[in-house]
PDB file of N, CA and C in Angstrom:
ATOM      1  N   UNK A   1     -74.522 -55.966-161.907  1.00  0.00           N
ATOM      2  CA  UNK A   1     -75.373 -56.243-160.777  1.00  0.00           C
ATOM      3  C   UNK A   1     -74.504 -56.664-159.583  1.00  0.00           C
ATOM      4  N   UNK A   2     -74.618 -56.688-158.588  1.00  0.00           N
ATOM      5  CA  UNK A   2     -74.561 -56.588-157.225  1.00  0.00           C
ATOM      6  C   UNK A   2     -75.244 -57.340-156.083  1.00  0.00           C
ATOM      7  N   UNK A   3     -74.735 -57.976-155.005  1.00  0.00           N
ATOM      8  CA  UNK A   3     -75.745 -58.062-154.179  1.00  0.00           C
ATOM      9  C   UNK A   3     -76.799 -59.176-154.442  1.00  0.00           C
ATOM     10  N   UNK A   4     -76.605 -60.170-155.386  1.00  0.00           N
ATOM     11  CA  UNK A   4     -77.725 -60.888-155.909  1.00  0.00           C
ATOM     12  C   UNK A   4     -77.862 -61.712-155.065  1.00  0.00           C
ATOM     13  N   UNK A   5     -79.435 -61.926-154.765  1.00  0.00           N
ATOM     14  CA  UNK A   5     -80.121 -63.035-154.062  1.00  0.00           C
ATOM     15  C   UNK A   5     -80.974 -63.671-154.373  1.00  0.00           C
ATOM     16  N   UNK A   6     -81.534 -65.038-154.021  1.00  0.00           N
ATOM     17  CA  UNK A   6     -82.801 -65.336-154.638  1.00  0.00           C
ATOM     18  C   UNK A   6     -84.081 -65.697-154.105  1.00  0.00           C
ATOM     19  N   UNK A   7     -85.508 -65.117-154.320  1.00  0.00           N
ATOM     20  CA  UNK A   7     -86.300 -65.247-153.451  1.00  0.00           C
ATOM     21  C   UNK A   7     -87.383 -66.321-154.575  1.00  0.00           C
ATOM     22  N   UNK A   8     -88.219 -67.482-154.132  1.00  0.00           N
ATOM     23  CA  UNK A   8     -88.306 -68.401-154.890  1.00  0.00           C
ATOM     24  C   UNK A   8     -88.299 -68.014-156.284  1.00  0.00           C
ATOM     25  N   UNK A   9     -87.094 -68.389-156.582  1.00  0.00           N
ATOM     26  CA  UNK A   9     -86.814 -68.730-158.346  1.00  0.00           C
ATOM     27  C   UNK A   9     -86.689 -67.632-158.573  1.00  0.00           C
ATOM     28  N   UNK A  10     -86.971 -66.151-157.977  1.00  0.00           N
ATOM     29  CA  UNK A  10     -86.589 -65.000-158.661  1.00  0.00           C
ATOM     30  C   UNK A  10     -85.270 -64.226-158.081  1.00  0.00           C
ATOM     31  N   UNK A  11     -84.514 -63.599-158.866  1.00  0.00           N
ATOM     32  CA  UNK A  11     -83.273 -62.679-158.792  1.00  0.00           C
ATOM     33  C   UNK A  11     -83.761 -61.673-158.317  1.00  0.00           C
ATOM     34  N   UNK A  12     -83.338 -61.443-156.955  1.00  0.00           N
ATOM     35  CA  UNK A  12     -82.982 -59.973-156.441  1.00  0.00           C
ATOM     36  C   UNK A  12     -81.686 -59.296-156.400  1.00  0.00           C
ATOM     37  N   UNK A  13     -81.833 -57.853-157.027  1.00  0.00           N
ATOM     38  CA  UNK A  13     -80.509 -57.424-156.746  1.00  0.00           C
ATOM     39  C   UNK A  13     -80.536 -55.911-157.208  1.00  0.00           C
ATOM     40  N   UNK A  14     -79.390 -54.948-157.023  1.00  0.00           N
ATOM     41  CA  UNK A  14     -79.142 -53.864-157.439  1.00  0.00           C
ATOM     42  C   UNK A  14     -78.048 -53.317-158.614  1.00  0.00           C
ATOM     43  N   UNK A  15     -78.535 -52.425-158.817  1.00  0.00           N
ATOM     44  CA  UNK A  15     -77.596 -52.089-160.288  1.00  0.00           C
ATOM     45  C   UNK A  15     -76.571 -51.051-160.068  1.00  0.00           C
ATOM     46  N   UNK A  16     -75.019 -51.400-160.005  1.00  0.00           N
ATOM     47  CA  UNK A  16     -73.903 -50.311-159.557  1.00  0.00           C
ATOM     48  C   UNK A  16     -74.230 -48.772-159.833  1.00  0.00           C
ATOM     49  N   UNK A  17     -75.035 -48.666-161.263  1.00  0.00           N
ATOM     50  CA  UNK A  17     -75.306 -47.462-161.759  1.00  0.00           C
ATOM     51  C   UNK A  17     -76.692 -46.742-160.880  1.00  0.00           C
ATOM     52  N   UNK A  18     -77.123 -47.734-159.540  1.00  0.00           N
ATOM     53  CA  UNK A  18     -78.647 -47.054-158.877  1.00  0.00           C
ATOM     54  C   UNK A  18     -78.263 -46.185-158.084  1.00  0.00           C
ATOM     55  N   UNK A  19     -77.174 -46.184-157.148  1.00  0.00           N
ATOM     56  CA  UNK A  19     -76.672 -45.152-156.327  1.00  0.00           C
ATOM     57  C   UNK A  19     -77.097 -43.405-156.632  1.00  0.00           C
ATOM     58  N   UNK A  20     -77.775 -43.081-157.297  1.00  0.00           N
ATOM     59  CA  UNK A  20     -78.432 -42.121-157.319  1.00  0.00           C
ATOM     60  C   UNK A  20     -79.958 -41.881-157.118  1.00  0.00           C
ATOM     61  N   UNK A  21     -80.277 -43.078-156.539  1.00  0.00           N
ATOM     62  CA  UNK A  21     -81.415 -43.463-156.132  1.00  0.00           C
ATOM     63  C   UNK A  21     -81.714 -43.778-155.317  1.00  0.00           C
ATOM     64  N   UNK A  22     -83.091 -43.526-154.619  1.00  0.00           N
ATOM     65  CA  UNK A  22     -83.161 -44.262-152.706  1.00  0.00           C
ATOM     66  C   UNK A  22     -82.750 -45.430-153.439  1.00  0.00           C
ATOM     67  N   UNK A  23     -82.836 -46.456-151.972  1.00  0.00           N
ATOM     68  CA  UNK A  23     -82.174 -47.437-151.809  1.00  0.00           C
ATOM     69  C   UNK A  23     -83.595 -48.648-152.278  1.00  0.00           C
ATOM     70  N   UNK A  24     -83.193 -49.147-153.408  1.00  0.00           N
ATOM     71  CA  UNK A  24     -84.376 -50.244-154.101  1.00  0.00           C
ATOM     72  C   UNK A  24     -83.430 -51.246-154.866  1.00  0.00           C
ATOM     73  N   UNK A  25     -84.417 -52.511-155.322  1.00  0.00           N
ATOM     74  CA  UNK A  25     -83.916 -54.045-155.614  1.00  0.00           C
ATOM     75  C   UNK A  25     -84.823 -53.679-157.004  1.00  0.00           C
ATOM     76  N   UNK A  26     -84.138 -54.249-157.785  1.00  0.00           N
ATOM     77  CA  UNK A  26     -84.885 -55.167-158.945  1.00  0.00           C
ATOM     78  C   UNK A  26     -84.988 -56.156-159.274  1.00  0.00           C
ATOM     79  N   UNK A  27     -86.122 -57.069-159.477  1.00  0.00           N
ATOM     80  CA  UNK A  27     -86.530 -58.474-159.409  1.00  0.00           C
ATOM     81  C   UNK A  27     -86.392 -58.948-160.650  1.00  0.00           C
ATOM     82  N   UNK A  28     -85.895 -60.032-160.795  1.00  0.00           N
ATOM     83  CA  UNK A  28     -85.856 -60.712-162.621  1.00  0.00           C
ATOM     84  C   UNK A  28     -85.738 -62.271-162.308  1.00  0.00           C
ATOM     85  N   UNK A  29     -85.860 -62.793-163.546  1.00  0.00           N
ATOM     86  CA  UNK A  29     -86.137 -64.357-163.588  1.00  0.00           C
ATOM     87  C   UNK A  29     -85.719 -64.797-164.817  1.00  0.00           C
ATOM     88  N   UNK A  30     -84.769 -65.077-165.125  1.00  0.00           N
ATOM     89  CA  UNK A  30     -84.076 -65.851-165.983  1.00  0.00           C
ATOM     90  C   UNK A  30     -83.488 -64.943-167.308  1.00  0.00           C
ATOM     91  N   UNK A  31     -83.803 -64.473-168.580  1.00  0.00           N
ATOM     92  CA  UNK A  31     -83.121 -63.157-168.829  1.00  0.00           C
ATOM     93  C   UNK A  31     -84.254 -62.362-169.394  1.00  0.00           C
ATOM     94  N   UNK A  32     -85.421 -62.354-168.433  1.00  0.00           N
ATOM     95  CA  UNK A  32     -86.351 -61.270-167.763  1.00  0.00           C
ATOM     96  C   UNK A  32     -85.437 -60.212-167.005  1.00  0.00           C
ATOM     97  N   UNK A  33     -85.454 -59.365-167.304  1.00  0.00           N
ATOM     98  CA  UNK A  33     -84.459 -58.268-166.015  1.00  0.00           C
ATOM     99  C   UNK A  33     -85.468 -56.898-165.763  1.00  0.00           C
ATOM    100  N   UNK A  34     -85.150 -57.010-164.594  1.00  0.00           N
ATOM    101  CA  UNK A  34     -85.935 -55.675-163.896  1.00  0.00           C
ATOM    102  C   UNK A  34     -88.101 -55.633-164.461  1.00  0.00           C
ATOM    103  N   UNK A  35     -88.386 -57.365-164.065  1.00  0.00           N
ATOM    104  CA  UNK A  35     -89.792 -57.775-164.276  1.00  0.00           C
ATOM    105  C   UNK A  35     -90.616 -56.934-162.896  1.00  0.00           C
ATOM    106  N   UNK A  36     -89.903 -56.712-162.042  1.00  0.00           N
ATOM    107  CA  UNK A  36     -90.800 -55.962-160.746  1.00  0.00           C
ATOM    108  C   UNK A  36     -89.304 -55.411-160.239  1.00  0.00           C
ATOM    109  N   UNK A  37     -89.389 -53.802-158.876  1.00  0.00           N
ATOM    110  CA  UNK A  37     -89.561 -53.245-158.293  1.00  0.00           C
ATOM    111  C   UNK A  37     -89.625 -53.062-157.031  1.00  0.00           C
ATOM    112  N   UNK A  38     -88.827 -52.860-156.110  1.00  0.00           N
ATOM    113  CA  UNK A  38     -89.159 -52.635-154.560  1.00  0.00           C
ATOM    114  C   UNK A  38     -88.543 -51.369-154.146  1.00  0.00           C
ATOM    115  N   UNK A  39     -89.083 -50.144-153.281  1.00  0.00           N
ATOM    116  CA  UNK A  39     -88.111 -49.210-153.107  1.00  0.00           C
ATOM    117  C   UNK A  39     -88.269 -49.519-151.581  1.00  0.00           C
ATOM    118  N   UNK A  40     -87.259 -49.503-150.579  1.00  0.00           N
ATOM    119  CA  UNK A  40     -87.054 -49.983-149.666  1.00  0.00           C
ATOM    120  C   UNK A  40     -87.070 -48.280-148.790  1.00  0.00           C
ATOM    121  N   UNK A  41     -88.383 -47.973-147.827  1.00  0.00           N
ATOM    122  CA  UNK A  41     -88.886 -46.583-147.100  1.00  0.00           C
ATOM    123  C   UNK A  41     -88.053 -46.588-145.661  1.00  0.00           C
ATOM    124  N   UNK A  42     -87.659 -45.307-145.478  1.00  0.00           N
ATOM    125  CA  UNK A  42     -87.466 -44.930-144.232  1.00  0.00           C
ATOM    126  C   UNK A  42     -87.963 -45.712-143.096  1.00  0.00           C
ATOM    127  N   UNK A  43     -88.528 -45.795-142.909  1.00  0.00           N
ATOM    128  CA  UNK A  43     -89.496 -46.069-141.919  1.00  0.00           C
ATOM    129  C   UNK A  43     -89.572 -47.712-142.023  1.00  0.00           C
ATOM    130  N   UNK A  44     -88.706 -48.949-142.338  1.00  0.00           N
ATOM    131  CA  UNK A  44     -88.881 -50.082-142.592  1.00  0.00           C
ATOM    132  C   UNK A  44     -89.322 -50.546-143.993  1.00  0.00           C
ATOM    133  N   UNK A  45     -90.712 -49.554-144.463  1.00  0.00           N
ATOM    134  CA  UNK A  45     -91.581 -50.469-145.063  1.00  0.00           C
ATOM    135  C   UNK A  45     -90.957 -50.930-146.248  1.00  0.00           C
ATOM    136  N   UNK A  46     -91.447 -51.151-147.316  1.00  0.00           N
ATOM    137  CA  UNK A  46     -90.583 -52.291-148.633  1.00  0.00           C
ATOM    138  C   UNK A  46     -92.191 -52.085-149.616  1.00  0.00           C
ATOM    139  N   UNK A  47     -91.991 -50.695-150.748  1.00  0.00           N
ATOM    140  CA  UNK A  47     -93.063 -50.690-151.390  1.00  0.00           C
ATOM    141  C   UNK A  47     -92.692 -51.316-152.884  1.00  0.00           C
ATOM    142  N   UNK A  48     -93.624 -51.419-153.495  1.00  0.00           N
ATOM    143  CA  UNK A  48     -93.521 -52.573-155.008  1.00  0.00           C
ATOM    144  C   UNK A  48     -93.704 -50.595-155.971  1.00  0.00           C
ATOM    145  N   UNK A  49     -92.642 -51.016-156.246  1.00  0.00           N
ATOM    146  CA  UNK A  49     -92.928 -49.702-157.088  1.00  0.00           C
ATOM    147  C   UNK A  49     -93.345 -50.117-159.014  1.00  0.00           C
ATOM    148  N   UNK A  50     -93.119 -51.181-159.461  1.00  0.00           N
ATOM    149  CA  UNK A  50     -93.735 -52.371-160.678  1.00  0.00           C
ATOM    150  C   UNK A  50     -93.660 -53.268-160.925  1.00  0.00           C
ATOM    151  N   UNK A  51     -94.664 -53.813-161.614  1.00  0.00           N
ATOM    152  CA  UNK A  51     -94.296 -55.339-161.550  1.00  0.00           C
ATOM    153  C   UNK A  51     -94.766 -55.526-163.709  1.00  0.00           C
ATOM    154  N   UNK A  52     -94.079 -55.125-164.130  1.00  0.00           N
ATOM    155  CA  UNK A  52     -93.641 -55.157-165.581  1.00  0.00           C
ATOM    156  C   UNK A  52     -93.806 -56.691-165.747  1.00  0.00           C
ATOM    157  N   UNK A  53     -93.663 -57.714-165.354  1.00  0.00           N
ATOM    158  CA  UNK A  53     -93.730 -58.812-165.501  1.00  0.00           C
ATOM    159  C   UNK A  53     -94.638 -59.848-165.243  1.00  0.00           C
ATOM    160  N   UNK A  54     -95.468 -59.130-164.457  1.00  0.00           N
ATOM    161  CA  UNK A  54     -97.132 -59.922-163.774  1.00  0.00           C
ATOM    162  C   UNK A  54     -96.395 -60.741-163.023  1.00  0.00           C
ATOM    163  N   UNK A  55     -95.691 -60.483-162.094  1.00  0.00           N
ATOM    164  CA  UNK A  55     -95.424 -61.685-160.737  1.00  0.00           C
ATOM    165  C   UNK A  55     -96.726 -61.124-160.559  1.00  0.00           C
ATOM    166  N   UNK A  56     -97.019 -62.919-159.821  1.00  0.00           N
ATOM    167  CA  UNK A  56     -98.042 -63.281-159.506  1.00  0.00           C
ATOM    168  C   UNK A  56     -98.317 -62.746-157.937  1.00  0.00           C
ATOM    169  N   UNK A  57     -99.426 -62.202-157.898  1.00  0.00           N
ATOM    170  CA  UNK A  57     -99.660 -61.457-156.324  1.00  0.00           C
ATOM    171  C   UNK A  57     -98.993 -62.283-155.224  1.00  0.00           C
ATOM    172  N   UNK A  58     -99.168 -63.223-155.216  1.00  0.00           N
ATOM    173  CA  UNK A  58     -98.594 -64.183-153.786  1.00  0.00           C
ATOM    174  C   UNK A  58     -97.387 -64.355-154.110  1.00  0.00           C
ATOM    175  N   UNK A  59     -96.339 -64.250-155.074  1.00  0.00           N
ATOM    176  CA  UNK A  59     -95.325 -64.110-155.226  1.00  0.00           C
ATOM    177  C   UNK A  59     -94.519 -62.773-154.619  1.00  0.00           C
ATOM    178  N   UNK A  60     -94.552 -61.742-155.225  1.00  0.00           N
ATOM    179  CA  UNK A  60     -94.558 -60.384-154.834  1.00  0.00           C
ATOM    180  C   UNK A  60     -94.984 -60.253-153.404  1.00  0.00           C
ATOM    181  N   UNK A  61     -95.975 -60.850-152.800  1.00  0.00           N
ATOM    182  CA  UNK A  61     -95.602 -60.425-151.357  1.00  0.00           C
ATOM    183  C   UNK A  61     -95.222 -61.665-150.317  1.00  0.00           C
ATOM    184  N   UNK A  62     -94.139 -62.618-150.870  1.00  0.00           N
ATOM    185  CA  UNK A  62     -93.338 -63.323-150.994  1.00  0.00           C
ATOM    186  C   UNK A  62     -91.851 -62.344-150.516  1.00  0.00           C
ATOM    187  N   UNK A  63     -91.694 -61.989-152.060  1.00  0.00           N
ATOM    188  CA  UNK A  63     -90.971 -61.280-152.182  1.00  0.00           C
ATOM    189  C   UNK A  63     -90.531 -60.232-151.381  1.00  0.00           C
ATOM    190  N   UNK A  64     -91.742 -59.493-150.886  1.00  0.00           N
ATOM    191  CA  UNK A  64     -91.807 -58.431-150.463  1.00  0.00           C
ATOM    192  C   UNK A  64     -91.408 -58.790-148.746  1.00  0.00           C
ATOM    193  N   UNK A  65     -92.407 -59.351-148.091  1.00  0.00           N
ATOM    194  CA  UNK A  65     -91.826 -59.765-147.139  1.00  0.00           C
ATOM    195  C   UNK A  65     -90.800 -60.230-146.680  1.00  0.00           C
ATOM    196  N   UNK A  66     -89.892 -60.680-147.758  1.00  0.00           N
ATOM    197  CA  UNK A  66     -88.846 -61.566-147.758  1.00  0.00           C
ATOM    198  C   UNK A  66     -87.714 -60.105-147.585  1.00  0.00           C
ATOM    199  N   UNK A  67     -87.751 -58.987-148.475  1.00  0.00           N
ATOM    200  CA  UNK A  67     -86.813 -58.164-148.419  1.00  0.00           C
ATOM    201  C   UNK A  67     -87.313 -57.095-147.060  1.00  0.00           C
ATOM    202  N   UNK A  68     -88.351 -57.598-146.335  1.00  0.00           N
ATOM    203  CA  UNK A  68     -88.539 -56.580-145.284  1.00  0.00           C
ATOM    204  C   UNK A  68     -87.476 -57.564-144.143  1.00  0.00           C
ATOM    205  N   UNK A  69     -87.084 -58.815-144.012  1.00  0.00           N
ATOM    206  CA  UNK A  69     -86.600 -59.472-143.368  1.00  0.00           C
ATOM    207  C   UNK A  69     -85.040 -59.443-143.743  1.00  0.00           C
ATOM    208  N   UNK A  70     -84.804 -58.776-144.798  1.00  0.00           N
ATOM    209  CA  UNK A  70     -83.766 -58.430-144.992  1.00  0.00           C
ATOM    210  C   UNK A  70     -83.407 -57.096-145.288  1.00  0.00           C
ATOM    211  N   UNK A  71     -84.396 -56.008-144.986  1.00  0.00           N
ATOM    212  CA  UNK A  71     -83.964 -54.750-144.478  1.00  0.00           C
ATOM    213  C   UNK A  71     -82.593 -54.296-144.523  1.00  0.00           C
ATOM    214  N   UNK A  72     -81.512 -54.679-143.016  1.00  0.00           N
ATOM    215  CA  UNK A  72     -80.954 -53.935-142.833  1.00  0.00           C
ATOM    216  C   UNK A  72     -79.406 -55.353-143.834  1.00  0.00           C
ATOM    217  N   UNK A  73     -79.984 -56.074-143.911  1.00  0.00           N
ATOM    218  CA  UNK A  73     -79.134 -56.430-145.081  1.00  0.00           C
ATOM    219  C   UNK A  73     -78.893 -55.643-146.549  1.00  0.00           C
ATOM    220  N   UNK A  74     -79.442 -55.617-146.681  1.00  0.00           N
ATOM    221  CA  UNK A  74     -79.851 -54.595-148.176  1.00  0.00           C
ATOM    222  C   UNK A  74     -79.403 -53.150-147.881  1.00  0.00           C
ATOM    223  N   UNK A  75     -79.597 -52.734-147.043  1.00  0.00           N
ATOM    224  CA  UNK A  75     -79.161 -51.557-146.468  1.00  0.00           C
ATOM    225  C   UNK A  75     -77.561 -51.124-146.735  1.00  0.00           C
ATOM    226  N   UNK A  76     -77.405 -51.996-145.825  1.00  0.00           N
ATOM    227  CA  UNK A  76     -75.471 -52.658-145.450  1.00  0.00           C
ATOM    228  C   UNK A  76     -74.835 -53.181-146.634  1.00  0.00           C
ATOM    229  N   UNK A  77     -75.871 -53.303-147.831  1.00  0.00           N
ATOM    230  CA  UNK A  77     -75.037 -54.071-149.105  1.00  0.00           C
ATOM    231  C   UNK A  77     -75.137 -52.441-149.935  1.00  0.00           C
ATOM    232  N   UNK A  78     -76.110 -51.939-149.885  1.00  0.00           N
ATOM    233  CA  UNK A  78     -76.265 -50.852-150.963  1.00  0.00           C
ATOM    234  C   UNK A  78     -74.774 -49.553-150.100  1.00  0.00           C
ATOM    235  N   UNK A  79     -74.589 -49.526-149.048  1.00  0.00           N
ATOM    236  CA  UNK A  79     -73.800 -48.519-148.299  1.00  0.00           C
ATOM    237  C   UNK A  79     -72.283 -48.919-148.968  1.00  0.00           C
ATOM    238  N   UNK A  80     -72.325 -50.525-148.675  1.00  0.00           N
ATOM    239  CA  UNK A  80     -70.586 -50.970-149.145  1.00  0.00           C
ATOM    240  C   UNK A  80     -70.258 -50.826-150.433  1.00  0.00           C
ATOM    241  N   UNK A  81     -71.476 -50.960-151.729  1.00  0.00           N
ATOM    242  CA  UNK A  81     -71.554 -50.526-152.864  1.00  0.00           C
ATOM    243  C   UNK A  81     -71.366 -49.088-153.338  1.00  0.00           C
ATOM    244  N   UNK A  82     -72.365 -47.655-152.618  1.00  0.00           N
ATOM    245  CA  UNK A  82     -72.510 -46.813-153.086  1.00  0.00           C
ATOM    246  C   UNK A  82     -71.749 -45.902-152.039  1.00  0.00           C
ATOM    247  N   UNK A  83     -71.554 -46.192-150.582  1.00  0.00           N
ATOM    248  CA  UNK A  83     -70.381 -45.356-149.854  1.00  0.00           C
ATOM    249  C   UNK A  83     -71.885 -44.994-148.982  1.00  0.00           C
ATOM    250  N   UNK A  84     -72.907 -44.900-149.193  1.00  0.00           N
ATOM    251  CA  UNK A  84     -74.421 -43.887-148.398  1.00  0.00           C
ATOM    252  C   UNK A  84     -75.199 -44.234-149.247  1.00  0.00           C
ATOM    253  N   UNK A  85     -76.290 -44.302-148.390  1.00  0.00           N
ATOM    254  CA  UNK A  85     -77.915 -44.790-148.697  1.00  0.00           C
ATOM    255  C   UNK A  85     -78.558 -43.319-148.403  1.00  0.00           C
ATOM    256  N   UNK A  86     -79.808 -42.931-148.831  1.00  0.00           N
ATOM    257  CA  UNK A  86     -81.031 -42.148-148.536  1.00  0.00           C
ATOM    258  C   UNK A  86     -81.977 -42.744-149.485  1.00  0.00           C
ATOM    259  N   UNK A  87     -83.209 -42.579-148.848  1.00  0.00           N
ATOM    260  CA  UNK A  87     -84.615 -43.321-149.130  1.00  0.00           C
ATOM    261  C   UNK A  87     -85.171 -41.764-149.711  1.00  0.00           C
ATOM    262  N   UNK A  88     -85.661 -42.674-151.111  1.00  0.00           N
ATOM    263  CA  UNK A  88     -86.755 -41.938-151.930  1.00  0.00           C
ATOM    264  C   UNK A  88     -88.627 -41.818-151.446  1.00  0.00           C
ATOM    265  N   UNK A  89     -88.789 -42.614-150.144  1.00  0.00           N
ATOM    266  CA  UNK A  89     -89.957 -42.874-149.723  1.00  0.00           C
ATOM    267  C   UNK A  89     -89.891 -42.724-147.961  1.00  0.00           C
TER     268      UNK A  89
END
């Protein structure tokens, strides 16, 4: 993993092996891994692609909002990791 951050109490981050994938986070919480999903769209938006773990709705868009505010962070971390980004959405 890569890139790890934390949005209340949960692990955000990416997996060296995703680079064949638009540019998305997987959420985990303690050695829960990959409990929810975000694929991060062209166009800004930040969709929940699962939540395997039942985060709790107000959590998740917690979450969610939280990685739209970090956009072009995530962006700039997945590029220095994988060399280029393109969005699956």
């Amino acid at each position: 993993m890569t890139e790890k951050f934390i949005i209340k109490g949960y692990e955000v981050s990416f997996n060296d092996h995703d680079g064949g994938h638009g540019v998305h986070v997987h959420v985990s919480q303690g050695r829960n891994r990959d409990i929810a999903k975000f694929a991060l769209a062209k166009d800004g938006d930040v969709v929940l692609l699962h939540n395997r773990g039942n985060v709790p709705p107000k959590v998740l868009k917690k979450i969610r909002n939280d990685l739209a505010r970090r956009y072009v962070f995530i962006v700039a971390a997945w590029d220095r990791t994988f060399g280029e980004h393109h969005f699956d959405r």
